[in-house]
Protein backbone atom coordinates (compact mmCIF):
# COMPACT_ATOMS: atom_id res chain seq x y z
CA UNK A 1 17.63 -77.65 27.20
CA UNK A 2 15.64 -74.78 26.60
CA UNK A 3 13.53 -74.95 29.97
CA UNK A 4 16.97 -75.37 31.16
CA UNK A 5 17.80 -72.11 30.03
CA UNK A 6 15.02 -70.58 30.48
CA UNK A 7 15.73 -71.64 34.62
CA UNK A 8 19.19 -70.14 34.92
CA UNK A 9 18.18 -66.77 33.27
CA UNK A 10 19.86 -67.22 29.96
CA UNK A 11 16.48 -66.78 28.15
CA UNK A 12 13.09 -64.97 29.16
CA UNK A 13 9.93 -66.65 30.74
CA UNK A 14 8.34 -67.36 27.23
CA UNK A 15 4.92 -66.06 26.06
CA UNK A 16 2.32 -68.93 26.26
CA UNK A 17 -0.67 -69.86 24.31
CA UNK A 18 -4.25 -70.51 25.72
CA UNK A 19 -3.28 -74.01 25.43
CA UNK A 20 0.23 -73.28 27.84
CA UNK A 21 2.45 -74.35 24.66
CA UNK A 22 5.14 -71.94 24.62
CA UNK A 23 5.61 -68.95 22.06
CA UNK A 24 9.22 -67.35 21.58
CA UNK A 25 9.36 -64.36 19.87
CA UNK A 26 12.37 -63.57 17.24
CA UNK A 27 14.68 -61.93 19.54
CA UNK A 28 14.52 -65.01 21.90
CA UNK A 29 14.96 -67.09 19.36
CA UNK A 30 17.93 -65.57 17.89
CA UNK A 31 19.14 -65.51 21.17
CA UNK A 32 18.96 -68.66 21.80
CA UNK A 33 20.77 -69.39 18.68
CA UNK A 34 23.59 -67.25 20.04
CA UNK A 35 23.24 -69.47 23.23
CA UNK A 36 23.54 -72.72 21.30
CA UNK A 37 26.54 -71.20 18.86
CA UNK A 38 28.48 -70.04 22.15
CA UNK A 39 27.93 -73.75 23.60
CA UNK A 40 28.80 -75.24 20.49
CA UNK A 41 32.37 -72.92 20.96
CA UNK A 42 32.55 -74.57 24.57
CA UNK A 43 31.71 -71.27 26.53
CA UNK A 44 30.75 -72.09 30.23
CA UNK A 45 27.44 -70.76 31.18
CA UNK A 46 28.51 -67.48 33.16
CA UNK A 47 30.76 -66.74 29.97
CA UNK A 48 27.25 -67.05 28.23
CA UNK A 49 25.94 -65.01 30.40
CA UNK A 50 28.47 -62.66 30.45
CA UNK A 51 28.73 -62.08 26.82
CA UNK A 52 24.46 -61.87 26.73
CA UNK A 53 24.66 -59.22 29.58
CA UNK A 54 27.39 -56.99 27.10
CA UNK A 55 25.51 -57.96 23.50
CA UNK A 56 22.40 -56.03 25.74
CA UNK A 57 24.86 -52.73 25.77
CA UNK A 58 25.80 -52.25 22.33
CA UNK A 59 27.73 -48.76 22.99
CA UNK A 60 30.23 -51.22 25.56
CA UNK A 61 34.29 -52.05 24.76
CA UNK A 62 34.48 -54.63 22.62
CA UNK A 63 37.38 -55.34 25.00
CA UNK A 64 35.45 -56.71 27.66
CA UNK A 65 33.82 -59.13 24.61
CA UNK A 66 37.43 -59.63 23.90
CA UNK A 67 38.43 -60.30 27.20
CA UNK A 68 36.15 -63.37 28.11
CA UNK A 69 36.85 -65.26 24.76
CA UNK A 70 40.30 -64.91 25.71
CA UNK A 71 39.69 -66.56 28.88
CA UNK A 72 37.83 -69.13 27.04
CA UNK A 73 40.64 -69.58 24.78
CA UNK A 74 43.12 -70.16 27.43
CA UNK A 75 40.81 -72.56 29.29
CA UNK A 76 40.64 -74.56 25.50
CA UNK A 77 44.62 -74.23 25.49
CA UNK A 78 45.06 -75.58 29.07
CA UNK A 79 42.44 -78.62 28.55
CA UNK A 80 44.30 -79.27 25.33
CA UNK A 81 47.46 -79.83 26.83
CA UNK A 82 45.67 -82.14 29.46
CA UNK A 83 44.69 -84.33 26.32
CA UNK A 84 47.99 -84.13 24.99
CA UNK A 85 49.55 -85.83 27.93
CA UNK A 86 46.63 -88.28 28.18
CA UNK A 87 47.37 -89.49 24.64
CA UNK A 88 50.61 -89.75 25.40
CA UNK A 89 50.38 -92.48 28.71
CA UNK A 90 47.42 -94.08 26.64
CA UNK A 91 49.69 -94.50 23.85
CA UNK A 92 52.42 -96.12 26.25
CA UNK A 93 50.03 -98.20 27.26
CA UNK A 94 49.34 -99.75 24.35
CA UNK A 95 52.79 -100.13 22.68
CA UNK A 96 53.44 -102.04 26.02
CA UNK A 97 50.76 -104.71 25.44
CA UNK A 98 52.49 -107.68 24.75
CA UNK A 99 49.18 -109.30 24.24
CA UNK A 100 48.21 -112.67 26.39
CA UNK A 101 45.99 -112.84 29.16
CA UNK A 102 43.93 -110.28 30.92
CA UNK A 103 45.68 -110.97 33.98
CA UNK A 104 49.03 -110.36 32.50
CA UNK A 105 48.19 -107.44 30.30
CA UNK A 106 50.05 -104.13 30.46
CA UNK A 107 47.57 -101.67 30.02
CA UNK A 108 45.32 -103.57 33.40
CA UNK A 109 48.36 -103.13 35.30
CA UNK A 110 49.14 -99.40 34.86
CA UNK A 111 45.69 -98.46 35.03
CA UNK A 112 45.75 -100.74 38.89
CA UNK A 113 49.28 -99.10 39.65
CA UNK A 114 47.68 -95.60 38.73
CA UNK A 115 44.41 -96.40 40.83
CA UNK A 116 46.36 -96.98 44.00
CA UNK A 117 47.64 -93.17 44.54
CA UNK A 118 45.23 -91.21 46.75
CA UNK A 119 43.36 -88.82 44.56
């Protein structure tokens, strides 16, 4: 994950030793701990990115910090909402089960009706 990182331009090409192990100083470090937090919230990587570039300009609007965890937030909200409604036909599903056979059973049959729309 780190070399990962390290690839997209989230963290700097580390120091190495003689022996090419790699040596991160304290401010990569802590920011990679900021990376890891922010993917831990869910942020995509350009909202990573975005929030690195304005944590590099202190003096900036918080606003703009504001602005992109908003986004975020909405994203969360709208994916939520998704799971809501998946819950909800999975939990049809399953109160129709009736039990039986396989090639009887409720929850097989929605999930073949469902399958035959075009995506």
């Amino acid at each position: 994950t780190i070399r990962y990182y390290e690839s997209i331009g989230l963290l700097p090409d580390p120091g190495r030793t003689t022996g090419g192990q790699r040596v991160y100083d304290t401010a990569t470090q802590q920011r990679l701990s900021f990376i890891r937090q922010s993917r831990d919230l869910g942020f995509p990587v350009e909202a990573i990115r975005e929030l690195i570039a304005l944590q590099m300009t202190p003096d900036e609007d918080c606003a703009k910090v504001d602005k992109v965890a908003r986004h975020h937030l909405a994203e969360v909200d709208r994916r939520l909402k998704q799971l809501r409604a998946l819950k909800r036909e999975l939990q049809g599903m399953i109160t129709s089960c009736e039990g039986g056979e396989v090639a009887c059973c409720a929850i097989m049959e929605s999930i073949s009706n469902a399958a035959s729309y075009p995506l």
